[in-house]
N, C-alpha and C. Protein backbone atom coordinates (compact mmCIF):
# COMPACT_ATOMS: atom_id res chain seq x y z
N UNK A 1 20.11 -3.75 -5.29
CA UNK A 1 19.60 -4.25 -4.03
C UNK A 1 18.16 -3.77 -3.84
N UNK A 2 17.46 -4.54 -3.23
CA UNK A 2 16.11 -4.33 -3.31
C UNK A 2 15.97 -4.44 -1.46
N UNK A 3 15.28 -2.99 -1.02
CA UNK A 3 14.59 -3.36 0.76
C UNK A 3 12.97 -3.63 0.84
N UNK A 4 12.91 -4.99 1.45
CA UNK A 4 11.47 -5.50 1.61
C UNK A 4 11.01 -4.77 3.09
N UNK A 5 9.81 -4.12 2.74
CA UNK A 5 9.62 -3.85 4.61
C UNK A 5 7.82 -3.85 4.90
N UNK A 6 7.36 -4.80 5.80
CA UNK A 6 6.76 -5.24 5.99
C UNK A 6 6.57 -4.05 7.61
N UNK A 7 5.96 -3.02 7.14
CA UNK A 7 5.61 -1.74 8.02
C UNK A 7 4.49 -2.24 8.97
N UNK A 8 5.27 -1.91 10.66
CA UNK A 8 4.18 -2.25 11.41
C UNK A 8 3.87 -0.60 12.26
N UNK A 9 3.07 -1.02 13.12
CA UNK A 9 3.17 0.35 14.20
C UNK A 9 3.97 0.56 14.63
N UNK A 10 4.35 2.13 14.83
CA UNK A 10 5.41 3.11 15.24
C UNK A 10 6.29 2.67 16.57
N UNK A 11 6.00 1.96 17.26
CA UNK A 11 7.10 1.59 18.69
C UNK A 11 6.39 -0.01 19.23
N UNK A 12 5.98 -0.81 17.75
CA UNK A 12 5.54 -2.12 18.00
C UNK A 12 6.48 -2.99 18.59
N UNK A 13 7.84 -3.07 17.65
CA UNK A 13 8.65 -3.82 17.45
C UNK A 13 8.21 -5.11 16.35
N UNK A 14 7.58 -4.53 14.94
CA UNK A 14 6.36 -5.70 14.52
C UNK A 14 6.99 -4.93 13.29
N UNK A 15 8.14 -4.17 12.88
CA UNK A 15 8.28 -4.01 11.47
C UNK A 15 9.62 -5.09 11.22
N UNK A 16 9.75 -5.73 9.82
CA UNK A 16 10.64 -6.19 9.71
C UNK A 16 11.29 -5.97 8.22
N UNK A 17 12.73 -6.22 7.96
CA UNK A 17 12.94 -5.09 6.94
C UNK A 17 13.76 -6.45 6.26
N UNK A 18 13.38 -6.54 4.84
CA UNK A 18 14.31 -7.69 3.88
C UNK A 18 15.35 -7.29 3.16
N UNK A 19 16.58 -7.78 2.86
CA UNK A 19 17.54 -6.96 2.01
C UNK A 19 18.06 -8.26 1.03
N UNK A 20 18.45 -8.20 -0.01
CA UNK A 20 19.63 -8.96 -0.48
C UNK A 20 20.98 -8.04 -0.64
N UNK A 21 21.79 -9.34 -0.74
CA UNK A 21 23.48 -9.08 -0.91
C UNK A 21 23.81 -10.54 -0.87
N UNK A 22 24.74 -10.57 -2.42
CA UNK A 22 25.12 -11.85 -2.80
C UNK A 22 24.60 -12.89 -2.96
N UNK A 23 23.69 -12.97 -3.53
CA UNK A 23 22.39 -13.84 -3.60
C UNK A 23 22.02 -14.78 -2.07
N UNK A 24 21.96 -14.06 -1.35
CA UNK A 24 21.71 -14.38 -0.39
C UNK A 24 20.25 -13.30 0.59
N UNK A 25 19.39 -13.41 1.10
CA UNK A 25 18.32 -12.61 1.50
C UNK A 25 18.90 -12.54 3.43
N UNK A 26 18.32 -11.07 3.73
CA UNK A 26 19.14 -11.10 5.10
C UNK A 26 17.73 -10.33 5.60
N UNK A 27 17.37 -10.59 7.24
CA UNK A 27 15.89 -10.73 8.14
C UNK A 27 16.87 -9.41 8.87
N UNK A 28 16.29 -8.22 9.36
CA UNK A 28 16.42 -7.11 10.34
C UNK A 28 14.62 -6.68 10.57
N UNK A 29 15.11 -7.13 12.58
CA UNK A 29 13.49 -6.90 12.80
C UNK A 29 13.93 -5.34 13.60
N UNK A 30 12.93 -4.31 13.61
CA UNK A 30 12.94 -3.59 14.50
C UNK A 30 12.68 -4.00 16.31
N UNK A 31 12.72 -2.97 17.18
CA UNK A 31 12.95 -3.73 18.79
C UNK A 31 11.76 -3.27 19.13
N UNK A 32 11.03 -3.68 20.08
CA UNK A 32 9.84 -3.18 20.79
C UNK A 32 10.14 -1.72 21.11
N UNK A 33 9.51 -0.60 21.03
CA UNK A 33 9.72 0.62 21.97
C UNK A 33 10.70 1.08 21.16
N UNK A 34 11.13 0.82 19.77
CA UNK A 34 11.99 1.70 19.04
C UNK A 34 11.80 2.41 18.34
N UNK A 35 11.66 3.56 17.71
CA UNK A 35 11.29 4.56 16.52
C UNK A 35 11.13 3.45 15.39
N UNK A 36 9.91 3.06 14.78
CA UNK A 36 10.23 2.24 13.88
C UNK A 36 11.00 2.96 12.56
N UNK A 37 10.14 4.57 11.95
CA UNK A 37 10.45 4.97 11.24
C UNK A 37 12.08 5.35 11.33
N UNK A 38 12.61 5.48 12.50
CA UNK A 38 14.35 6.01 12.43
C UNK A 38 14.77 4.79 12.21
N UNK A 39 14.02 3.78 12.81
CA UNK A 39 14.91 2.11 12.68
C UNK A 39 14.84 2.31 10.56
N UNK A 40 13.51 2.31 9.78
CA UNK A 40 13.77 2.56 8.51
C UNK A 40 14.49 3.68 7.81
N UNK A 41 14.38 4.54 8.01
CA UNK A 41 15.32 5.73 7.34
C UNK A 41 16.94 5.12 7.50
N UNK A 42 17.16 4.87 9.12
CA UNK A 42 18.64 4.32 9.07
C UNK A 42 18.90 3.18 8.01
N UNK A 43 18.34 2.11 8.19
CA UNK A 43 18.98 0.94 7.27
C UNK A 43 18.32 1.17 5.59
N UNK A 44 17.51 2.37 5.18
CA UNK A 44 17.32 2.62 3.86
C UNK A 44 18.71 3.51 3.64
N UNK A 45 18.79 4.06 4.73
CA UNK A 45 20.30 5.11 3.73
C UNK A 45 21.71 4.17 3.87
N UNK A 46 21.56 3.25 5.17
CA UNK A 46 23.13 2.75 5.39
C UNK A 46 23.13 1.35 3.87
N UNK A 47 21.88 0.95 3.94
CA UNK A 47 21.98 -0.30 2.76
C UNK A 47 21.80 0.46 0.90
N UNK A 48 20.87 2.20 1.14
CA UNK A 48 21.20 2.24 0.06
C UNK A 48 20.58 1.37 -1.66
N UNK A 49 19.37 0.74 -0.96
CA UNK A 49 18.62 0.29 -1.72
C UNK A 49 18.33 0.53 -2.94
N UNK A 50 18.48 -0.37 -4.30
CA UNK A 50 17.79 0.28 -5.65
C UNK A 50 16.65 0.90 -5.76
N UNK A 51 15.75 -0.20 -4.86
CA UNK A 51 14.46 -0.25 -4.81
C UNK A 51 14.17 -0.39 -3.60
N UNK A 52 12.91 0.02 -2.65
CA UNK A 52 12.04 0.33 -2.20
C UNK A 52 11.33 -0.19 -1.83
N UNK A 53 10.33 -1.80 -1.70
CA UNK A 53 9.01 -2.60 -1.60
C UNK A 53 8.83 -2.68 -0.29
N UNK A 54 7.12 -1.68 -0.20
CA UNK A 54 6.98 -1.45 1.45
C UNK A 54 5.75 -1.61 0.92
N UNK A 55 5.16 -2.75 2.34
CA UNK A 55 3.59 -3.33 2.82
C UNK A 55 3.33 -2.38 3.50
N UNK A 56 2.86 -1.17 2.62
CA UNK A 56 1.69 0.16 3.60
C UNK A 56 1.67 1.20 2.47
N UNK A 57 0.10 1.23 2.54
CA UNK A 57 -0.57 2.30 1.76
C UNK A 57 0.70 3.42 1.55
N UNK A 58 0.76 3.39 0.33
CA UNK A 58 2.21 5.13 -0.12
C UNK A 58 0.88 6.32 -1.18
N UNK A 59 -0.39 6.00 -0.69
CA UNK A 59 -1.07 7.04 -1.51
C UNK A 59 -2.39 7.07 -1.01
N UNK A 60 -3.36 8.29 -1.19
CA UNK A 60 -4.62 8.19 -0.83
C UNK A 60 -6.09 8.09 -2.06
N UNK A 61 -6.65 8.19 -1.67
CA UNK A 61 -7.98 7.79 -2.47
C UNK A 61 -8.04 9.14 -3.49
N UNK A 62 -8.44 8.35 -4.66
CA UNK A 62 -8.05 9.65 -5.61
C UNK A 62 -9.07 10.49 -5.13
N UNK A 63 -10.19 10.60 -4.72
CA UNK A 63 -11.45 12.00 -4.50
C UNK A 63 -11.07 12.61 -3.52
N UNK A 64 -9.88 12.59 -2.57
CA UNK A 64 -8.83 13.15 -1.68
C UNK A 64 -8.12 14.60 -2.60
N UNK A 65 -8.31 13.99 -4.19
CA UNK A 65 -7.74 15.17 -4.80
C UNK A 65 -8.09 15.42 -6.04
N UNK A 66 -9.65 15.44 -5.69
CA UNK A 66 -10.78 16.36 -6.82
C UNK A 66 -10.93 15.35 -7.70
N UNK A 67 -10.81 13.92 -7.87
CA UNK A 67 -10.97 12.54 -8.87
C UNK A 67 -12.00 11.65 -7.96
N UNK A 68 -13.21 11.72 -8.30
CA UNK A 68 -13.85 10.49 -7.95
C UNK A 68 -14.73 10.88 -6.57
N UNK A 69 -15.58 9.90 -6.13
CA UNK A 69 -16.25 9.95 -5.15
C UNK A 69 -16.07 9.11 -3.87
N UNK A 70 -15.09 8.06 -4.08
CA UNK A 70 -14.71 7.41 -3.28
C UNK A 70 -13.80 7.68 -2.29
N UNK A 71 -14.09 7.76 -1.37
CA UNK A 71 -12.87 8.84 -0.29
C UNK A 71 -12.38 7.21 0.48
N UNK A 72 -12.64 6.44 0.70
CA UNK A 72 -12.02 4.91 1.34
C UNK A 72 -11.23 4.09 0.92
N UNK A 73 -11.44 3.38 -0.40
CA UNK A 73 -10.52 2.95 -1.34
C UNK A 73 -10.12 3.49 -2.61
N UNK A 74 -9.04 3.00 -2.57
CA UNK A 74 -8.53 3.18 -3.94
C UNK A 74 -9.06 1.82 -5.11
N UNK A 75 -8.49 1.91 -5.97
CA UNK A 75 -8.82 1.07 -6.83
C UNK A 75 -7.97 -0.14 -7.01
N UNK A 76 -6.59 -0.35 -6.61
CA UNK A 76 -5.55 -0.87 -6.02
C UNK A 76 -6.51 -1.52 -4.92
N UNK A 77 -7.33 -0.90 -3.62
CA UNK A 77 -7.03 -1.40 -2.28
C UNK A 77 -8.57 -2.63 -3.07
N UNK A 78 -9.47 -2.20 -4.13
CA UNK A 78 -10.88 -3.01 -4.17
C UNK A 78 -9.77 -3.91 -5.13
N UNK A 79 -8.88 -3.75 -6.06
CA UNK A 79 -9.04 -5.29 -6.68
C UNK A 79 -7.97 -5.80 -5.80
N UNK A 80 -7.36 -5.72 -4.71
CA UNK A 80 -6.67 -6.92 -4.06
C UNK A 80 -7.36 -6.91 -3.09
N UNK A 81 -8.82 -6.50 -2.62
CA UNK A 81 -9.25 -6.58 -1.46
C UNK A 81 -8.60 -6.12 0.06
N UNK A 82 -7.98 -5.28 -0.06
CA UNK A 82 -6.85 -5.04 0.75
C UNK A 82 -7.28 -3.96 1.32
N UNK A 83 -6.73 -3.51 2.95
CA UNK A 83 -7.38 -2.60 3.82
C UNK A 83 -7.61 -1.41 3.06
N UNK A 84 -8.62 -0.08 3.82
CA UNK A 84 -8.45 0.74 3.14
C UNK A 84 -7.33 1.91 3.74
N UNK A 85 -6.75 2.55 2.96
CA UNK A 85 -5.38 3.74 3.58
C UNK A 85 -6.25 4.35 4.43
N UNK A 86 -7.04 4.64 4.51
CA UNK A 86 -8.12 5.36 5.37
C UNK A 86 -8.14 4.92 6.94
N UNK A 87 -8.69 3.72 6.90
CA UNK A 87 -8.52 2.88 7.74
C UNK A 87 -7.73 2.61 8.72
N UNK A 88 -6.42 2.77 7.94
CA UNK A 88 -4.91 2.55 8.67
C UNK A 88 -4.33 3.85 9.05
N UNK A 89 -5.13 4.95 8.66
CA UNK A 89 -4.81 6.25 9.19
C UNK A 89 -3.16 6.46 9.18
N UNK A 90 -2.90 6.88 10.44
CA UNK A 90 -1.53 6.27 10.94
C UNK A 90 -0.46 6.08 10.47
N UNK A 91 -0.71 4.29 10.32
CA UNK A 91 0.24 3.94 9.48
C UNK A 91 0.38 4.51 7.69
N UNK A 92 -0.66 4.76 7.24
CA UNK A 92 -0.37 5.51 5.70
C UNK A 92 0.01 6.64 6.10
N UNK A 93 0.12 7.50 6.83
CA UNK A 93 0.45 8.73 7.26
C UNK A 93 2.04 9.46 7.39
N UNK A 94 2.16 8.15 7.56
CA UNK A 94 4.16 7.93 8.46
C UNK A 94 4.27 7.10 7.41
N UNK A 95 3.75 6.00 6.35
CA UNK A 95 4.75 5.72 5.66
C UNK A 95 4.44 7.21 4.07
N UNK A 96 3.49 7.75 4.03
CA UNK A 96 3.77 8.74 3.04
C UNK A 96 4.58 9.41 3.22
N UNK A 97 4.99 9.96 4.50
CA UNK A 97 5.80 10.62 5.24
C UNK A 97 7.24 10.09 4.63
N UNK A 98 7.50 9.29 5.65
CA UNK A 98 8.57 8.48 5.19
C UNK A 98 9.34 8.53 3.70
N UNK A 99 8.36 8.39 3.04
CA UNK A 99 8.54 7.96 1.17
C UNK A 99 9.26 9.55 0.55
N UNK A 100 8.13 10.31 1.23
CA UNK A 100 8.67 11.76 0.82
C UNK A 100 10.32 12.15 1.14
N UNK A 101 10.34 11.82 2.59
CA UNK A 101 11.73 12.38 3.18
C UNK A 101 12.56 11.63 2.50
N UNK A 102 12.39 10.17 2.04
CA UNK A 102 13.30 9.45 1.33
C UNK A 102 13.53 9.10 -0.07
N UNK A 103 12.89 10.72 -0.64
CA UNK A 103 12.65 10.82 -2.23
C UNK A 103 13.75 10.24 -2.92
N UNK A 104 14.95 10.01 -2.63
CA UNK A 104 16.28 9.58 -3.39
C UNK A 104 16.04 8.48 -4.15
N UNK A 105 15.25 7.54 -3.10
CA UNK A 105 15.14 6.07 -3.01
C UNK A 105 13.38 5.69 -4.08
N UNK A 106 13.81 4.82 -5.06
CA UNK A 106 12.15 4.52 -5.93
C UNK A 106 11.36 3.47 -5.07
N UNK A 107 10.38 4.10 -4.63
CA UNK A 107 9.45 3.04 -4.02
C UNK A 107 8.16 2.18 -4.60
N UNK A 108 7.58 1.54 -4.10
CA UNK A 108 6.97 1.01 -4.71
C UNK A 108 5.79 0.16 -3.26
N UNK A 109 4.79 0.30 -3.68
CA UNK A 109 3.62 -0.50 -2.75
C UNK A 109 3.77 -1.85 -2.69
N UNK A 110 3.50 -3.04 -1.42
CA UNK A 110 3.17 -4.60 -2.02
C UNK A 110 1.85 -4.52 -1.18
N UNK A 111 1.75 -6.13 -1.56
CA UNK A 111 0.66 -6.36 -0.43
C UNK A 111 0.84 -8.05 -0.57
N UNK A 112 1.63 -8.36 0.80
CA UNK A 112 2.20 -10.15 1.10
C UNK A 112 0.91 -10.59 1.02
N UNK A 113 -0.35 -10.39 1.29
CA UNK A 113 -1.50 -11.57 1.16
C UNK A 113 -1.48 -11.22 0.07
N UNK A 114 -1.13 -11.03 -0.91
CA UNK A 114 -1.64 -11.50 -2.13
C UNK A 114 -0.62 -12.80 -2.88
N UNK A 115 0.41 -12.78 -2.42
CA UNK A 115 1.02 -13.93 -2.97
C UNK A 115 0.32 -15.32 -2.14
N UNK A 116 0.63 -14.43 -0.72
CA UNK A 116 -0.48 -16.14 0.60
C UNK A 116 -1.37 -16.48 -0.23
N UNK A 117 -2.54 -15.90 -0.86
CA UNK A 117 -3.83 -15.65 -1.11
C UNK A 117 -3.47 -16.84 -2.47
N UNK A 118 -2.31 -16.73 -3.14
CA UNK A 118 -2.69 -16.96 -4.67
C UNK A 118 -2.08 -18.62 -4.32
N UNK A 119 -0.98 -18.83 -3.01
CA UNK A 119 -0.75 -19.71 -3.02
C UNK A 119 -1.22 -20.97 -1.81
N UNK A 120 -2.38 -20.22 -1.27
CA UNK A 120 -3.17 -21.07 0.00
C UNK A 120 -4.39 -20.37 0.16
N UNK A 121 -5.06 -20.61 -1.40
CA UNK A 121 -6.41 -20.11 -1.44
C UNK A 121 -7.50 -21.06 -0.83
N UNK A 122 -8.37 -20.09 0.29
CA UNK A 122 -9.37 -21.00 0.86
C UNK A 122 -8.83 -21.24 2.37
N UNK A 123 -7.50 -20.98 3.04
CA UNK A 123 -6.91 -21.05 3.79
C UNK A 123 -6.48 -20.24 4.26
N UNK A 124 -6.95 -20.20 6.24
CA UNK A 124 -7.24 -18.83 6.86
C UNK A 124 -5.28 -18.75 7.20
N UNK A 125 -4.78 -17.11 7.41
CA UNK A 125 -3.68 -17.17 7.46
C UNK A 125 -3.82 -17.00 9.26
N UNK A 126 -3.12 -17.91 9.50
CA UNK A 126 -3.16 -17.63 10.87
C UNK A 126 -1.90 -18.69 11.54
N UNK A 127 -1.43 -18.83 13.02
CA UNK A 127 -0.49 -19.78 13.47
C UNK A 127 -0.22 -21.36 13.08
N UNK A 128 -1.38 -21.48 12.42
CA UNK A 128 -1.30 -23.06 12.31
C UNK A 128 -0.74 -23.18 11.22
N UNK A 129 -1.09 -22.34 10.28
CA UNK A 129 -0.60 -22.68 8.76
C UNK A 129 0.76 -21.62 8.15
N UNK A 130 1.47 -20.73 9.66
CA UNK A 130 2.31 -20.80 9.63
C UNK A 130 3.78 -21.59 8.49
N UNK A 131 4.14 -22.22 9.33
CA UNK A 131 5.30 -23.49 9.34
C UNK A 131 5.13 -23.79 7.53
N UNK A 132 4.13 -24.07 7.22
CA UNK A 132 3.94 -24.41 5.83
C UNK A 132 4.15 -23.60 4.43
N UNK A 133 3.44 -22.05 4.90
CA UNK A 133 3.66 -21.32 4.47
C UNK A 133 4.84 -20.47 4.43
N UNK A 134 5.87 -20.16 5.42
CA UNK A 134 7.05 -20.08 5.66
C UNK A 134 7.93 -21.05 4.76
N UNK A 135 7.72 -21.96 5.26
CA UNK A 135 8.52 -23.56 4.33
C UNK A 135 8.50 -23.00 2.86
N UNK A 136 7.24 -22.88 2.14
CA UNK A 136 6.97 -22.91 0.82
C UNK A 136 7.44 -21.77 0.31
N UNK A 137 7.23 -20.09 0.73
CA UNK A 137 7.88 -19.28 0.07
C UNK A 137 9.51 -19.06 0.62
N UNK A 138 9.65 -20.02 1.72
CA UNK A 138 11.52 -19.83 1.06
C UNK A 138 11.93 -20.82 0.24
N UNK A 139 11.32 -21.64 -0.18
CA UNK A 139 11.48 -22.33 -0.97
C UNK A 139 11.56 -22.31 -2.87
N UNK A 140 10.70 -21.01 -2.85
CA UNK A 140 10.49 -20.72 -4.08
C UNK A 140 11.66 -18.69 -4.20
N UNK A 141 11.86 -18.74 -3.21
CA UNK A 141 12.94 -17.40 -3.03
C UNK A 141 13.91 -17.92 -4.41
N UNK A 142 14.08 -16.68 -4.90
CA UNK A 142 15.70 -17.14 -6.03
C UNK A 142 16.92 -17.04 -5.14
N UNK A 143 17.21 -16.64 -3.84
CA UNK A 143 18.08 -16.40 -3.29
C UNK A 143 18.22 -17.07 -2.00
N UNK A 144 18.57 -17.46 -0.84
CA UNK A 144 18.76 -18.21 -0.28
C UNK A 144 18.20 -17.52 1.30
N UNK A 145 17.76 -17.66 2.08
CA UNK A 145 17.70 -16.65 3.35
C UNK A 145 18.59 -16.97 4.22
N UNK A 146 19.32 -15.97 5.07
CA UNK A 146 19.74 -16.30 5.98
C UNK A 146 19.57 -16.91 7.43
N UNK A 147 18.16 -16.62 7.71
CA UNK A 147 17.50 -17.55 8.71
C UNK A 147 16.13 -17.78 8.28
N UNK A 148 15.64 -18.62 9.13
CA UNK A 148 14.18 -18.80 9.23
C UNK A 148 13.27 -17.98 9.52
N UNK A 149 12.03 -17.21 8.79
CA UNK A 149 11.71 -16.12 9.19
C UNK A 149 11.03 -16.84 10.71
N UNK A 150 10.75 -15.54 11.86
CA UNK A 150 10.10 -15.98 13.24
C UNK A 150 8.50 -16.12 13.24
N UNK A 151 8.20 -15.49 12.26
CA UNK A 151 6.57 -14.81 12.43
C UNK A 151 6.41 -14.51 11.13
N UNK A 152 5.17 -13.64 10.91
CA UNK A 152 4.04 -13.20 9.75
C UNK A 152 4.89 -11.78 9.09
N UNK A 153 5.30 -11.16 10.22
CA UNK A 153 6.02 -9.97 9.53
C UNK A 153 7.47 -10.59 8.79
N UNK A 154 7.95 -10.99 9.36
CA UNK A 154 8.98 -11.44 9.01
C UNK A 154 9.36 -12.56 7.59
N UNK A 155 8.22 -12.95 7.31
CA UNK A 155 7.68 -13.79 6.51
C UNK A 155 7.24 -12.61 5.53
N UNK A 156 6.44 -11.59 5.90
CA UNK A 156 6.12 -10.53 4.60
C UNK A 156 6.85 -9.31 4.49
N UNK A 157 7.82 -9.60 4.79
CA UNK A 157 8.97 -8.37 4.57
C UNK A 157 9.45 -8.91 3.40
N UNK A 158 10.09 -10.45 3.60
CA UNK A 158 10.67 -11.54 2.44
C UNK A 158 9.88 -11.47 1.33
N UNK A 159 8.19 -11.70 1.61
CA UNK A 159 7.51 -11.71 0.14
C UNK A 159 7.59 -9.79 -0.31
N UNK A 160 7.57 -8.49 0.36
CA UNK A 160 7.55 -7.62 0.23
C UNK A 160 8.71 -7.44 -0.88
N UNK A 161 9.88 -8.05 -0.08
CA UNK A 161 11.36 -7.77 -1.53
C UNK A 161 10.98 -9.00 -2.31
N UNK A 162 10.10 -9.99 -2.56
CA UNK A 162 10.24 -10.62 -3.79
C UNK A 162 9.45 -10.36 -4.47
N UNK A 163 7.95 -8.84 -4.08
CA UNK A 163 7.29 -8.59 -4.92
C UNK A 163 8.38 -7.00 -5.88
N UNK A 164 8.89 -6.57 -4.86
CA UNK A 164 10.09 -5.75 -5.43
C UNK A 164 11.32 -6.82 -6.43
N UNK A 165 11.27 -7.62 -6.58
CA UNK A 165 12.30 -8.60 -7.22
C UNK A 165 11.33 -8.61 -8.47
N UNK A 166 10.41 -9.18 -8.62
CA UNK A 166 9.73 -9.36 -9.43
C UNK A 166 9.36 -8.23 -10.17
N UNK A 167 8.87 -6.85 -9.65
CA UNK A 167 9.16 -5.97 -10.06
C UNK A 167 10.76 -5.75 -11.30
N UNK A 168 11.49 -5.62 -10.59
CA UNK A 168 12.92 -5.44 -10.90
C UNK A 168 12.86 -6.52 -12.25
N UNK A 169 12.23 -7.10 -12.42
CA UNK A 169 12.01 -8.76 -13.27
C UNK A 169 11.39 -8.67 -14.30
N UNK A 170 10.46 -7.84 -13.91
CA UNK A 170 9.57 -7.32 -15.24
C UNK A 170 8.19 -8.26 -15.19
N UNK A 171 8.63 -9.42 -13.82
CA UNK A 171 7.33 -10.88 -14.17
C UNK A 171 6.46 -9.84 -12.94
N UNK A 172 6.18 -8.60 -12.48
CA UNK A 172 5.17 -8.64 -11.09
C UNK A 172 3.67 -8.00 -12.02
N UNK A 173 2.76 -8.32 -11.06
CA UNK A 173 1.61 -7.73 -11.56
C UNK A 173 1.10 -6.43 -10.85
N UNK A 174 0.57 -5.52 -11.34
CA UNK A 174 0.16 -4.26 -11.09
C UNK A 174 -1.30 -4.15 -10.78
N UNK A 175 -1.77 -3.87 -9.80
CA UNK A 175 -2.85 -3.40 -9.39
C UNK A 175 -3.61 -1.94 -9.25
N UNK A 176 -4.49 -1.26 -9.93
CA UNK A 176 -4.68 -0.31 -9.56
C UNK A 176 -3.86 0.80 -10.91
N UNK A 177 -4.32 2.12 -10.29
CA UNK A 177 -3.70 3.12 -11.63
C UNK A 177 -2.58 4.13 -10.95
N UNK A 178 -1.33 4.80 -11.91
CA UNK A 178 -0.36 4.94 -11.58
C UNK A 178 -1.06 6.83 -11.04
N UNK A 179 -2.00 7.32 -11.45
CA UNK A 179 -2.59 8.64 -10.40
C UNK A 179 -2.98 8.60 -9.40
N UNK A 180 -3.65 7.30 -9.06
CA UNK A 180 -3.88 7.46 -7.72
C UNK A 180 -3.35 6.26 -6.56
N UNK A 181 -2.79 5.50 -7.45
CA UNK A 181 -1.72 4.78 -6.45
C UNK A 181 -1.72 2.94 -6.92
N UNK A 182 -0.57 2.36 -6.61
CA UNK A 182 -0.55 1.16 -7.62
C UNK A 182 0.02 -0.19 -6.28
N UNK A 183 -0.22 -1.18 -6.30
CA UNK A 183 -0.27 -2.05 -5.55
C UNK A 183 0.40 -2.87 -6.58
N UNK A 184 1.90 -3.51 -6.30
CA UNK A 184 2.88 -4.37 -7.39
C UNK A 184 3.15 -5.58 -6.50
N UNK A 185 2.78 -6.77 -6.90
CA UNK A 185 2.91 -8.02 -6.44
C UNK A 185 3.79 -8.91 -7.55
């Protein structure tokens, strides 16, 4: 079993968490005003996951630890163009956190715009192009979803466990180096 989680802020209600069972894909959103991280620790230990695929920085800039001069990005965050852990403070903070307390479990980094990116290049992601984009990656899912995702998180929790699927697959691509942190799509 593979958990997709598409990590938002701490009492957003904006994280949403992907699972399979029985070839079938199943949507758990966290609630506004809830511990997001207890909402994840709970359904990582009750589901018990093989794998791990979480949308949020799990590492910092290698000159953080005597490698390099770049204290903002990693090398992961420049070739997918992707925020820097720095940036997101915070949120990389609580999900390193997180990763640690839940050493049992193998994790692994995504980043959902990069599948958007590869498959609606030139095209801003935003409400309108929604519906289409939703449509198209459940469409290409190997497994079936149980509902319609609602929104963007919910939508990249799903691509989060199919960059963990793909992983698991041997077909995902790797971004970045395994010392100072790796971005798997």
């Amino acid at each position: 079993m593979i958990l997709g989680i598409d990590y938002g802020a701490r009492y957003s209600g904006k994280t949403a968490l992907c699972y399979d069972r029985a070839d079938w894909l199943y949507l758990i959103r966290s609630v506004l005003k809830e511990d997001t991280d207890a909402f994840v620790r709970k359904h990582a230990q009750s589901l018990s996951p093989d794998l791990i695929a979480m949308d949020a920085p799990l590492s910092l800039p290698a000159a953080y630890h005597g490698r390099g001069t770049d204290y903002m990005y990693r090398a992961c965050d420049r070739a997918c163009q992707a925020m820097s852990p720095m940036f997101l403070g915070g949120l990389t903070a609580r999900a390193m956190a997180l990763r640690a307390e839940l050493d049992d479990y193998v994790f692994i980094e995504t980043y959902p715009s990069m599948h958007y990116r590869a498959a609606f290049a030139g095209v801003k992601k935003d409400g309108k192009i929604f519906a289409d984009a939703r449509d198209h990656y459940i469409d290409i899912m190997p497994y079936r979803v149980d509902r319609s995702p609602a929104d963007w998180h919910e939508l990249d929790a799903i691509l989060a466990w199919y960059s963990g699927w793909r992983y698991m697959q041997g077909t995902h691509v790797c971004h970045g180096d395994a010392a100072e942190g790796q971005i798997i799509v």
